[in-house]
N, C-alpha and C. Protein backbone atom coordinates (compact mmCIF):
# COMPACT_ATOMS: atom_id res chain seq x y z
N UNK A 1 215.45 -35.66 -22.94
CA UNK A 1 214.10 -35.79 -23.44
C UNK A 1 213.99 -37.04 -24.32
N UNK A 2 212.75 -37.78 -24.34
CA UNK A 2 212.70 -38.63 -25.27
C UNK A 2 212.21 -38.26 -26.73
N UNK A 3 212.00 -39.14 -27.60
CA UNK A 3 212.64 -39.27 -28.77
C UNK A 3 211.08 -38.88 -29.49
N UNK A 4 210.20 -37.59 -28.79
CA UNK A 4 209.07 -37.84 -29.94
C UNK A 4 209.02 -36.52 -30.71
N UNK A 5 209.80 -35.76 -31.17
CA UNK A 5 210.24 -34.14 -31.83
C UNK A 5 210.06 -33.13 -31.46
N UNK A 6 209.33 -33.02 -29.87
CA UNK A 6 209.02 -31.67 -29.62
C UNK A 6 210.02 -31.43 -28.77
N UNK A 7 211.33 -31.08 -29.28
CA UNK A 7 212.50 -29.97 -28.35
C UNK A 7 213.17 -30.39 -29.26
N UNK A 8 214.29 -29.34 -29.57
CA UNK A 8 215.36 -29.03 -30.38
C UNK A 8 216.37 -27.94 -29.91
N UNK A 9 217.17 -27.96 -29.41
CA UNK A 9 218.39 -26.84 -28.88
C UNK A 9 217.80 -26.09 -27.77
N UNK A 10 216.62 -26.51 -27.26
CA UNK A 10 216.16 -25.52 -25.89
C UNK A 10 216.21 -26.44 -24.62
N UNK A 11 216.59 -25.76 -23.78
CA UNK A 11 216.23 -26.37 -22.27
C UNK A 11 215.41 -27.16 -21.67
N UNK A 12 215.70 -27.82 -20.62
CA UNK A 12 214.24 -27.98 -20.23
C UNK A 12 213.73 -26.93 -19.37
N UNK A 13 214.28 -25.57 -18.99
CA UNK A 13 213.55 -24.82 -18.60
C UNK A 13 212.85 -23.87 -19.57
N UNK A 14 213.35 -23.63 -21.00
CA UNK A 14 212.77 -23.20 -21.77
C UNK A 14 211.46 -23.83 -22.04
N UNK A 15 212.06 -25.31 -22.40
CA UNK A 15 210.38 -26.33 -22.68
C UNK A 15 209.56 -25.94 -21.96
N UNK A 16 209.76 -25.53 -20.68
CA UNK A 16 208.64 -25.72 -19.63
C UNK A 16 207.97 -23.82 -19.18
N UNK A 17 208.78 -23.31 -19.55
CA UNK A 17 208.55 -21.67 -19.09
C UNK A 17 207.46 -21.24 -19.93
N UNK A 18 206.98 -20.70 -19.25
CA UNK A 18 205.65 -19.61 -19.42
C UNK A 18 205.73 -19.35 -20.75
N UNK A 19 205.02 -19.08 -21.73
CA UNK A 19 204.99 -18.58 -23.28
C UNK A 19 203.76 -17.53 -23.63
N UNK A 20 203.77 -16.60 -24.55
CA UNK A 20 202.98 -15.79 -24.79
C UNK A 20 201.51 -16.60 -25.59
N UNK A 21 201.96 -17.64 -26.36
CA UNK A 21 201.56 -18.68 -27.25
C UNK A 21 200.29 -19.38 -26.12
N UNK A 22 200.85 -19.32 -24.56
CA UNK A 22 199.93 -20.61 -24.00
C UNK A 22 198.81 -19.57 -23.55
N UNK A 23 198.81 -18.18 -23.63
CA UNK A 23 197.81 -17.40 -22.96
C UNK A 23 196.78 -17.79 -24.50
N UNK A 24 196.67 -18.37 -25.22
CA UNK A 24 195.59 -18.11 -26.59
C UNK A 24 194.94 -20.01 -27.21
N UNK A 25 195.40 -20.78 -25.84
CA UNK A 25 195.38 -22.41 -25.99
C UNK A 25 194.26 -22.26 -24.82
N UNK A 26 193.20 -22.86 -24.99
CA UNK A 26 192.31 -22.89 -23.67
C UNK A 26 191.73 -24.12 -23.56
N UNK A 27 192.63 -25.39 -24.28
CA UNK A 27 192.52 -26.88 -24.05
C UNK A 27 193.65 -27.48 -23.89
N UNK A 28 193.79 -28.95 -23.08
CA UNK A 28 194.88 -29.40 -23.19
C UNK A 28 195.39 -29.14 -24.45
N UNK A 29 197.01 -29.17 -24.07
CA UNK A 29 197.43 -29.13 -25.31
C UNK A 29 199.16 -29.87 -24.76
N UNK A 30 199.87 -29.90 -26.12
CA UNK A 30 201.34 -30.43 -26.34
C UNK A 30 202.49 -29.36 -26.80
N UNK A 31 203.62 -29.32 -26.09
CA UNK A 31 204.26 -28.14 -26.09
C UNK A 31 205.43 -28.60 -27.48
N UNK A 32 205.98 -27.95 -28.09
CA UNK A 32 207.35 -28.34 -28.85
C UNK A 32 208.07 -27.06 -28.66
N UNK A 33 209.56 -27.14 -28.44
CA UNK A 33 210.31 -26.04 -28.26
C UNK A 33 211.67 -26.42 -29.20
N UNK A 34 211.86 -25.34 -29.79
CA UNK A 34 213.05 -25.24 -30.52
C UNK A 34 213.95 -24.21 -30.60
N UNK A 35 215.02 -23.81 -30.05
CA UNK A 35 215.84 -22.84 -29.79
C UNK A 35 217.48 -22.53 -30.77
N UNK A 36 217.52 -21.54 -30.25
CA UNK A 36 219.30 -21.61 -31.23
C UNK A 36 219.53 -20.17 -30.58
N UNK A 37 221.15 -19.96 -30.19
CA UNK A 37 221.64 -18.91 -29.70
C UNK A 37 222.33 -18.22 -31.23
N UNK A 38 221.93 -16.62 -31.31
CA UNK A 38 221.94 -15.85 -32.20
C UNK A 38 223.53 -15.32 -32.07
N UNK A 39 224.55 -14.89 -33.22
CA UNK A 39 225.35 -13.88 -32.36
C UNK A 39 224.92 -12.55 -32.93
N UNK A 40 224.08 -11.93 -32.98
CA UNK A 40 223.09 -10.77 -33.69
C UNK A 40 221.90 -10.12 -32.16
N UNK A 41 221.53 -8.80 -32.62
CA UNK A 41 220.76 -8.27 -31.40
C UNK A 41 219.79 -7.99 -31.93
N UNK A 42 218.83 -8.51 -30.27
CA UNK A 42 217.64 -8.83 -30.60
C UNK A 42 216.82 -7.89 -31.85
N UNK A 43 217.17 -6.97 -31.99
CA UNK A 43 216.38 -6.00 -32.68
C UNK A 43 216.72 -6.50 -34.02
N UNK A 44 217.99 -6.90 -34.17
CA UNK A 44 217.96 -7.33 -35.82
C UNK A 44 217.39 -8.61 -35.98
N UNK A 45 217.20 -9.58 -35.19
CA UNK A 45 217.20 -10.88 -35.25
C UNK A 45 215.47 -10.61 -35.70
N UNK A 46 215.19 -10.18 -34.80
CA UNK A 46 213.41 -9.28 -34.55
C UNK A 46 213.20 -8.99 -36.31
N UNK A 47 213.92 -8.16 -36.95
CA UNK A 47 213.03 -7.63 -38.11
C UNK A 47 213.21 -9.41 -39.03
N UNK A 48 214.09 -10.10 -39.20
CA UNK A 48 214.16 -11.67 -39.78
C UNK A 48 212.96 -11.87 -39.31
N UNK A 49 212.53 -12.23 -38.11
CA UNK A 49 211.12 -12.82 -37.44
C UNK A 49 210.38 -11.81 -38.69
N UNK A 50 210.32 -11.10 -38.80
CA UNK A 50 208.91 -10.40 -39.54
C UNK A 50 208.62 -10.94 -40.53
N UNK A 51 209.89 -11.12 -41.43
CA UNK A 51 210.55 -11.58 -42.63
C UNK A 51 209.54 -12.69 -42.98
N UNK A 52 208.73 -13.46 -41.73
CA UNK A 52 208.15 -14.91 -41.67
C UNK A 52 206.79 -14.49 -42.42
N UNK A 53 206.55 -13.41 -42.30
CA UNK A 53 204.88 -13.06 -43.00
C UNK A 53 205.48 -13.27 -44.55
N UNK A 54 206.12 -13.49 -45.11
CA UNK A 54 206.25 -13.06 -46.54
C UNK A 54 207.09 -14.47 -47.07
N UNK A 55 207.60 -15.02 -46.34
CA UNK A 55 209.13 -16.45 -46.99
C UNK A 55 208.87 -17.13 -45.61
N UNK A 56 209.01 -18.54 -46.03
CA UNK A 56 209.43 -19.39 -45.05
C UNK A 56 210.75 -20.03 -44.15
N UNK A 57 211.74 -19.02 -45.18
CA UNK A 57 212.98 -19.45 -44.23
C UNK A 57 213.34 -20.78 -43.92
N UNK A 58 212.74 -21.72 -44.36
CA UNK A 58 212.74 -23.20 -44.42
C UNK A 58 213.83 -23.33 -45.63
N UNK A 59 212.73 -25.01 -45.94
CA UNK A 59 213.42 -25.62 -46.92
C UNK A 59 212.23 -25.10 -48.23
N UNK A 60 212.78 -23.80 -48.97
CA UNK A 60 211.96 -23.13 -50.07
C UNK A 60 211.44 -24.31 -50.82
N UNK A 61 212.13 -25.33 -51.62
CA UNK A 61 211.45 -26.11 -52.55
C UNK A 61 210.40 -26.95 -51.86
N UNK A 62 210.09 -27.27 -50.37
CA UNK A 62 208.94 -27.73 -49.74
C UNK A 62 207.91 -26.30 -49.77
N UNK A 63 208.28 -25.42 -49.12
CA UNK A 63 207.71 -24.09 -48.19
C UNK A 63 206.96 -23.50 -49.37
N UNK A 64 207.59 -23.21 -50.11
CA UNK A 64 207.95 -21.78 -50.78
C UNK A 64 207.84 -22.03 -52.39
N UNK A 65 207.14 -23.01 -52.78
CA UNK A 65 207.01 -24.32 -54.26
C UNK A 65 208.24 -23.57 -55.27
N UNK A 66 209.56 -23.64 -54.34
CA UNK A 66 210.34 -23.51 -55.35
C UNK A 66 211.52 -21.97 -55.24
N UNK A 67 210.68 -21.23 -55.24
CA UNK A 67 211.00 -19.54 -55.41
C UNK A 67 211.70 -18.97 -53.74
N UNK A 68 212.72 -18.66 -53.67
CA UNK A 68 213.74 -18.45 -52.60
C UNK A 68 213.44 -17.20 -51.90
N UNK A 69 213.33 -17.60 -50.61
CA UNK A 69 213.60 -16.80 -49.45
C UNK A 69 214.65 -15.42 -49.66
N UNK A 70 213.86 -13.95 -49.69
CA UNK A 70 214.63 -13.16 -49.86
C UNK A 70 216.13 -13.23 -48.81
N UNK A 71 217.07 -13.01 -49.69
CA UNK A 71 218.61 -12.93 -48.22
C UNK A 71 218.90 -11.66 -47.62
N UNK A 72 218.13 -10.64 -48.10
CA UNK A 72 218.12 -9.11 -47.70
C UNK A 72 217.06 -8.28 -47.29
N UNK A 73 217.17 -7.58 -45.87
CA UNK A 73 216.25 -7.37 -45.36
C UNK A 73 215.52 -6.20 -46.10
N UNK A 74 214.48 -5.42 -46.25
CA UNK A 74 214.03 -4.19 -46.79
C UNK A 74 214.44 -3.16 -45.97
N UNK A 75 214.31 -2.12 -46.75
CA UNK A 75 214.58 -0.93 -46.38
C UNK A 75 214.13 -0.38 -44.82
N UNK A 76 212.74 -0.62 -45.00
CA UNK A 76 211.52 -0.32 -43.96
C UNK A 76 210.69 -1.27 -44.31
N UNK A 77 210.54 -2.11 -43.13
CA UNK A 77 209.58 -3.25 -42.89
C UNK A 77 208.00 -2.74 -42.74
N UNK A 78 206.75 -3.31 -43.45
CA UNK A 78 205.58 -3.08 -42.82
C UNK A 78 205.91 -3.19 -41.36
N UNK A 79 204.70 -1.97 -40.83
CA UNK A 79 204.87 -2.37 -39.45
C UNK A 79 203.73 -4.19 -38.97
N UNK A 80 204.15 -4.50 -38.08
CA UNK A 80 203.28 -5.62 -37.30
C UNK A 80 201.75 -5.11 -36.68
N UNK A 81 200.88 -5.94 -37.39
CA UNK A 81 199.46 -5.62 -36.64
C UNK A 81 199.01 -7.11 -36.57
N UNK A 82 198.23 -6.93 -35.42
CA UNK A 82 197.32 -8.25 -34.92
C UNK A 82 196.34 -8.39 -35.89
N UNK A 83 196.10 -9.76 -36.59
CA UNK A 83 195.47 -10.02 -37.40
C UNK A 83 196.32 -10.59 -39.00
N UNK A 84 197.19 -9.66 -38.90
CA UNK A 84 198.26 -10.24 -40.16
C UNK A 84 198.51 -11.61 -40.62
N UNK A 85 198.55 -12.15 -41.38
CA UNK A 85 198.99 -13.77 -41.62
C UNK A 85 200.69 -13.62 -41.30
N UNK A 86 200.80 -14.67 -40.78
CA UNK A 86 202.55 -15.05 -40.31
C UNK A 86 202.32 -16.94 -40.60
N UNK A 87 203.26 -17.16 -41.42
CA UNK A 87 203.35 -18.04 -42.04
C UNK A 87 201.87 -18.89 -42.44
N UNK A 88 201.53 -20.00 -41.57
CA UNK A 88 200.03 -20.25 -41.44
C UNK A 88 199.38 -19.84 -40.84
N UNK A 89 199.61 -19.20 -39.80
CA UNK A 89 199.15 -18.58 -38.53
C UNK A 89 198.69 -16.92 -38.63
N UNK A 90 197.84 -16.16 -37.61
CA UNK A 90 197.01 -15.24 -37.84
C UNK A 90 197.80 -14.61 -36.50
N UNK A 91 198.65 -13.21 -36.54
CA UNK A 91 199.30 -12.82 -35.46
C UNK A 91 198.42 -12.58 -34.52
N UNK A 92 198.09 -12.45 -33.25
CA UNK A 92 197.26 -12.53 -32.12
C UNK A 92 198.30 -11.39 -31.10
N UNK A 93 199.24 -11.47 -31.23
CA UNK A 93 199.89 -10.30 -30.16
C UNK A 93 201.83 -10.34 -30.77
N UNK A 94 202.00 -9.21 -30.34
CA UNK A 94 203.85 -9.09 -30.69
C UNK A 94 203.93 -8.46 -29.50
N UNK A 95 205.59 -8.21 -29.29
CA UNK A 95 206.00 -7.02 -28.28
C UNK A 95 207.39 -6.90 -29.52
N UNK A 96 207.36 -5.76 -30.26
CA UNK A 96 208.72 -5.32 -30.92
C UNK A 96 209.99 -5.57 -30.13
N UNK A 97 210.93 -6.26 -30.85
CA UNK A 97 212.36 -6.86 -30.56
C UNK A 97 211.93 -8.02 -29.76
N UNK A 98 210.71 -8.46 -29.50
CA UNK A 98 210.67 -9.21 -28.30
C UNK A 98 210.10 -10.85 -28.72
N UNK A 99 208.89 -10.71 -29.02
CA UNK A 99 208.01 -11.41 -29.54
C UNK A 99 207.25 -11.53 -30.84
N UNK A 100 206.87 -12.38 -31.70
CA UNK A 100 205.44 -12.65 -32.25
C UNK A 100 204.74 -13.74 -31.87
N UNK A 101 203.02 -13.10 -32.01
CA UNK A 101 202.48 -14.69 -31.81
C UNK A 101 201.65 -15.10 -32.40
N UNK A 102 201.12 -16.03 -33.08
CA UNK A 102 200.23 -16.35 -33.89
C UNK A 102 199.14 -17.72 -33.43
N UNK A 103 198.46 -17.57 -33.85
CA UNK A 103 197.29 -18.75 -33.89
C UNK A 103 196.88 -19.15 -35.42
N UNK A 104 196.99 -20.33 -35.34
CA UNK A 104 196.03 -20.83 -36.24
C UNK A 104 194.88 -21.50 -36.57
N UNK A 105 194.15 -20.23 -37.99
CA UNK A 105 192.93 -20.07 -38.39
C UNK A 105 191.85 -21.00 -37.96
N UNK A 106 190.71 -20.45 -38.18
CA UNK A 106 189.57 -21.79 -37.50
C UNK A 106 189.69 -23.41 -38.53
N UNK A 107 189.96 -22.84 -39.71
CA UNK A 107 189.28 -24.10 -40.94
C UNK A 107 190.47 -24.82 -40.63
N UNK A 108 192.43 -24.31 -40.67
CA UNK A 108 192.90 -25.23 -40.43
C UNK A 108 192.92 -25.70 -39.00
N UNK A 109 192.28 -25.01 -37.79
CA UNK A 109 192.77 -25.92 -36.76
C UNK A 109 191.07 -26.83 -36.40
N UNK A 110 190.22 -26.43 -37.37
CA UNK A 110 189.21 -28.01 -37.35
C UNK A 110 190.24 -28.93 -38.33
N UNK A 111 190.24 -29.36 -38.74
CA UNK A 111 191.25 -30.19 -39.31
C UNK A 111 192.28 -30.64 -38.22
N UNK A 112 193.37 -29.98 -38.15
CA UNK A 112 194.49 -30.71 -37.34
C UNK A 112 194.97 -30.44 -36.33
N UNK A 113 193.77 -29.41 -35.61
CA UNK A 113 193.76 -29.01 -34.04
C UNK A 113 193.98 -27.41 -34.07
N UNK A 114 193.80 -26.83 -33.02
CA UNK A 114 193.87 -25.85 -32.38
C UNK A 114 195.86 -25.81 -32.10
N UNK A 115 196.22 -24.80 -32.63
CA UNK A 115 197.62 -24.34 -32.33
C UNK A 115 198.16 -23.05 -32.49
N UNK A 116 198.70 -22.88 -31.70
CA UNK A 116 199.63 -21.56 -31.32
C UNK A 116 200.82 -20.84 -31.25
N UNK A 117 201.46 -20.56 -31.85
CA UNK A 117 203.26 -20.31 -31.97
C UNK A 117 204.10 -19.30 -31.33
N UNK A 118 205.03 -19.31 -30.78
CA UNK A 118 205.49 -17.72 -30.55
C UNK A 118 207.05 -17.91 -30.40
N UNK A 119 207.49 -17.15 -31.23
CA UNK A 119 209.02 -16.60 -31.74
C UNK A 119 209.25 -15.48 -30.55
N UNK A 120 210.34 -16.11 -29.28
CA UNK A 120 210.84 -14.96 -29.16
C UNK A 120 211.62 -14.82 -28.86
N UNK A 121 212.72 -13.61 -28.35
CA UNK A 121 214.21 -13.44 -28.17
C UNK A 121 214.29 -13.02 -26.65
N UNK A 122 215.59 -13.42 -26.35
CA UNK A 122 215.98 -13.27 -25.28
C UNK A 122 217.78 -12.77 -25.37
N UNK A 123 217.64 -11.41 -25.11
CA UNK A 123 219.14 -10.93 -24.93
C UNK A 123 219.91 -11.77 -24.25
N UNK A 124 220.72 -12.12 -24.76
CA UNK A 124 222.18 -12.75 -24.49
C UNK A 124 223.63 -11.54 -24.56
N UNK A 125 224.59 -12.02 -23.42
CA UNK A 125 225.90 -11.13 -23.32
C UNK A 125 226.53 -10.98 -25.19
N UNK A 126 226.18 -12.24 -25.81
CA UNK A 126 226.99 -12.14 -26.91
C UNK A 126 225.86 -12.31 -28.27
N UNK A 127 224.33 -11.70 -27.68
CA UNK A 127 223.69 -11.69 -28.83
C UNK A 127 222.06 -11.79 -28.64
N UNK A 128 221.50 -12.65 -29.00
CA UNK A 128 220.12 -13.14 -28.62
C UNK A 128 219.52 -15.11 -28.65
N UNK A 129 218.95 -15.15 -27.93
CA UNK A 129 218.79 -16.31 -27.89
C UNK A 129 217.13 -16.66 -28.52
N UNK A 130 217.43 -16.72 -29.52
CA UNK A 130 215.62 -17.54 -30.33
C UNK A 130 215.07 -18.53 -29.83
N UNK A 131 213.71 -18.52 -28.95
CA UNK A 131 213.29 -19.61 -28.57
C UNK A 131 211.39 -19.81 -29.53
N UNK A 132 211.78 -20.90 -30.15
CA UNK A 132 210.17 -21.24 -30.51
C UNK A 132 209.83 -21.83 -29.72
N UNK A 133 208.30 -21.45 -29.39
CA UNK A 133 207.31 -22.23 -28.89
C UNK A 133 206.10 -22.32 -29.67
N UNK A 134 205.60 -23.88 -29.66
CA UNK A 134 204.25 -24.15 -30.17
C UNK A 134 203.57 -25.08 -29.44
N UNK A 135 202.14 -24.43 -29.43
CA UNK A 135 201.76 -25.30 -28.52
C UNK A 135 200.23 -25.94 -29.24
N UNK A 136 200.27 -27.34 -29.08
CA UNK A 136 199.48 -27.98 -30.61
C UNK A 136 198.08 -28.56 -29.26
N UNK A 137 196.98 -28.51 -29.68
CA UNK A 137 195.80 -29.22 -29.05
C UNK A 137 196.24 -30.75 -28.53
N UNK A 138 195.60 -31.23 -27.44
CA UNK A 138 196.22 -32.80 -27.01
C UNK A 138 195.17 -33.40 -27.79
N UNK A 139 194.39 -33.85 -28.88
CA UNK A 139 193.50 -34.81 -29.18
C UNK A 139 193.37 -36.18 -28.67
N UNK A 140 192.77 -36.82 -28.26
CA UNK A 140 192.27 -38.52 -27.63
C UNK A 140 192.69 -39.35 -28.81
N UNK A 141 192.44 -38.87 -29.85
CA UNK A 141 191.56 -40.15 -30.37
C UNK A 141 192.85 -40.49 -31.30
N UNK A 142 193.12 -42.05 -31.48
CA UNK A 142 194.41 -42.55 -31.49
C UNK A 142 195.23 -41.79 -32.94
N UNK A 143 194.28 -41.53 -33.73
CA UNK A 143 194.78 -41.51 -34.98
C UNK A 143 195.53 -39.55 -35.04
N UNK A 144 194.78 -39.03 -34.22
CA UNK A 144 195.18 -37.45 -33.74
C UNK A 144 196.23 -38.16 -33.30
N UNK A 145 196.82 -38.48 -32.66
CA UNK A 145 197.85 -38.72 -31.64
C UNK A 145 198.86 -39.11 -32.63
N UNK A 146 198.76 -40.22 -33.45
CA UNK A 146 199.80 -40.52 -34.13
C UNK A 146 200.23 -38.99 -35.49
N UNK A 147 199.12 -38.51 -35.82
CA UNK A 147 199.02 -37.16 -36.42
C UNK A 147 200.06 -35.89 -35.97
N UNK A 148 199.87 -36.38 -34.70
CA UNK A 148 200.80 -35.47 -33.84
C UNK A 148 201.37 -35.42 -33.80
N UNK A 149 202.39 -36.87 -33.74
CA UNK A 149 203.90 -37.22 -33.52
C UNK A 149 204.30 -36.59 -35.03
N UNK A 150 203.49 -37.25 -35.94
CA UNK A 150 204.42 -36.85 -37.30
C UNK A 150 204.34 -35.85 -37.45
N UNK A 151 203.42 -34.67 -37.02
CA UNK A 151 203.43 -33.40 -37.63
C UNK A 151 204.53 -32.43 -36.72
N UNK A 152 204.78 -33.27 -35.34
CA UNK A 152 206.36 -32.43 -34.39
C UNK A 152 207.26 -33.28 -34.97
N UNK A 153 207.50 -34.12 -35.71
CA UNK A 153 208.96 -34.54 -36.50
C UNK A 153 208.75 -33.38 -37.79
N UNK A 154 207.60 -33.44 -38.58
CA UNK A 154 207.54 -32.75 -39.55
C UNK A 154 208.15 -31.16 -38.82
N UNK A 155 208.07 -30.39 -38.31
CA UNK A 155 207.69 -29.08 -37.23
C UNK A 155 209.15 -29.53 -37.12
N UNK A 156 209.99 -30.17 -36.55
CA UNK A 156 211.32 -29.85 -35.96
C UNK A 156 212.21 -30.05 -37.52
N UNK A 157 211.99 -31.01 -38.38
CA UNK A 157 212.83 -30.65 -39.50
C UNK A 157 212.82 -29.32 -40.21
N UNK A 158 211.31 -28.94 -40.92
CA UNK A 158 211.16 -27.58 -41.16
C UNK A 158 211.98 -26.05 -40.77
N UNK A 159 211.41 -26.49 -38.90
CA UNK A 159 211.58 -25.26 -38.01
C UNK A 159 213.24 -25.17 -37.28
N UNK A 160 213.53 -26.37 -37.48
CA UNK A 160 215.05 -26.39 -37.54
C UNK A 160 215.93 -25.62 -38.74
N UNK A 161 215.81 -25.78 -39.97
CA UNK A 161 216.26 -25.19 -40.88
C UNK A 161 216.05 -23.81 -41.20
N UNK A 162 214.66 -23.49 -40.68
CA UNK A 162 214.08 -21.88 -40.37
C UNK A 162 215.08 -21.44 -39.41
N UNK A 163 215.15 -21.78 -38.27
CA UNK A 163 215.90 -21.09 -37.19
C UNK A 163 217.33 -21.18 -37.61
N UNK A 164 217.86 -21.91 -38.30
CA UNK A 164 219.62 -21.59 -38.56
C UNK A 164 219.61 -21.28 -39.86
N UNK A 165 218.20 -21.00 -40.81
CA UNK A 165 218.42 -19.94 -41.52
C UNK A 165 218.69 -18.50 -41.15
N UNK A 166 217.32 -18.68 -40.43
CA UNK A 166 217.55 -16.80 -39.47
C UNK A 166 218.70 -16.23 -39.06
N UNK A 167 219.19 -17.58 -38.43
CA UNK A 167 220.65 -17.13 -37.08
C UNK A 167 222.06 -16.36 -38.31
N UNK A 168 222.03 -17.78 -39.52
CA UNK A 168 222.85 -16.95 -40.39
C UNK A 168 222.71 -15.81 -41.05
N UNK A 169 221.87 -15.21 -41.45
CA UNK A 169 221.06 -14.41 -42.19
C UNK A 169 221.94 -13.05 -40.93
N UNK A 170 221.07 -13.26 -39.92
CA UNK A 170 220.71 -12.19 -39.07
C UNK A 170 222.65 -12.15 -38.33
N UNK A 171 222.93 -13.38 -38.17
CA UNK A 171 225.09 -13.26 -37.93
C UNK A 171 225.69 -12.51 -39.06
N UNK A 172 225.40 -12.72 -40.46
CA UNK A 172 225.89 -12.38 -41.46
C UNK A 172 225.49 -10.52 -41.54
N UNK A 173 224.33 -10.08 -41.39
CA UNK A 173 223.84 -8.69 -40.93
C UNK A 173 224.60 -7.94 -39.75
N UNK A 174 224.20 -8.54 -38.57
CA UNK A 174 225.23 -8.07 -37.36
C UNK A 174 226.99 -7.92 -37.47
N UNK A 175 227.44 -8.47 -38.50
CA UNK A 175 229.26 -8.76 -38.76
C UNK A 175 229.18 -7.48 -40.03
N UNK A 176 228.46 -7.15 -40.68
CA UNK A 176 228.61 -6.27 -41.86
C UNK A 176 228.11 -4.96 -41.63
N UNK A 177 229.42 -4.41 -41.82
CA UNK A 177 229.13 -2.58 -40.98
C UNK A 177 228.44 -2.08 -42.49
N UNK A 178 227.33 -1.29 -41.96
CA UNK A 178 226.06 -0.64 -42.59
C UNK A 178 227.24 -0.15 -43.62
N UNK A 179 226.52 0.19 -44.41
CA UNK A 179 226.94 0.97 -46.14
C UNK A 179 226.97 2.51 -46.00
């Protein structure tokens, strides 16, 4: 792939495969994919994904103005409902262990487009495989475009550090026999 930030550790059949994210885009739009193989199952990797309504799992002193990403999961998670905020985004559909998906709100996507996200897992022999997808509006007009590029460099540094936060988080959970 060339060099403009949308793919990170995924395929090009991942880049290109069907997403829950593209059923809720009803304009051109630009795909970014970012992946990482889990050694954790899907179901645990799944409650981390939830984890996203509440911490950014990023880089906290950008994300999070400072105050750290819990490292321990709760007891009992709220359950997932459509409509919930997930990070910037407004959940639009889940499938438990499987998926979330979100859209974002009207006010920010007049501003910097129409976009769509979806976190999901794919069982692997030795775990689960996390694939993000986002899929951002194509805008014309030159200055959207350059907007774009920086905001999928911005999107792969972030969402890079999110995803091998998770993977450790959720490896470190899967290796530690329950209490």
């Amino acid at each position: 792939m060339e060099l403009t930030g949308t793919v990170w550790g995924a395929s090009a059949a991942e880049h290109h495969a069907d997403c829950p994210c593209d059923d809720f885009m009803s304009m051109p739009y630009e795909r970014w994919t970012r992946a990482v193989d889990v050694a954790a199952p899907p179901e645990l990797v799944f409650r981390w994904l939830v984890q996203l309504r509440s911490a950014p799992y990023s880089y906290d002193w950008i994300d999070f103005r400072g105050r750290k990403s819990p490292d321990q999961l709760p007891e009992k998670a709220e359950p997932l409902e459509t409509g919930q905020p997930f990070m910037v985004f407004r959940i639009v559909a889940f499938e438990t262990d499987r998926h979330i998906t979100g859209v974002l709100p009207d006010g920010p996507a007049k501003r910097h487009g129409h976009m769509a996200v979806t976190y999901l897992l794919e069982p692997t022999p030795h775990g689960s495989r996390l694939i993000t997808t986002v899929d951002i509006e194509k805008r014309a007009k030159p200055l959207h475009r350059i907007q774009r590029r920086l905001t999928a460099w911005g999107d792969l540094i972030m969402m890079r550090k999110q995803l091998l936060t998770i993977k450790e988080l959720a490896e470190r959970d899967a290796a530690t026999p329950p209490a």
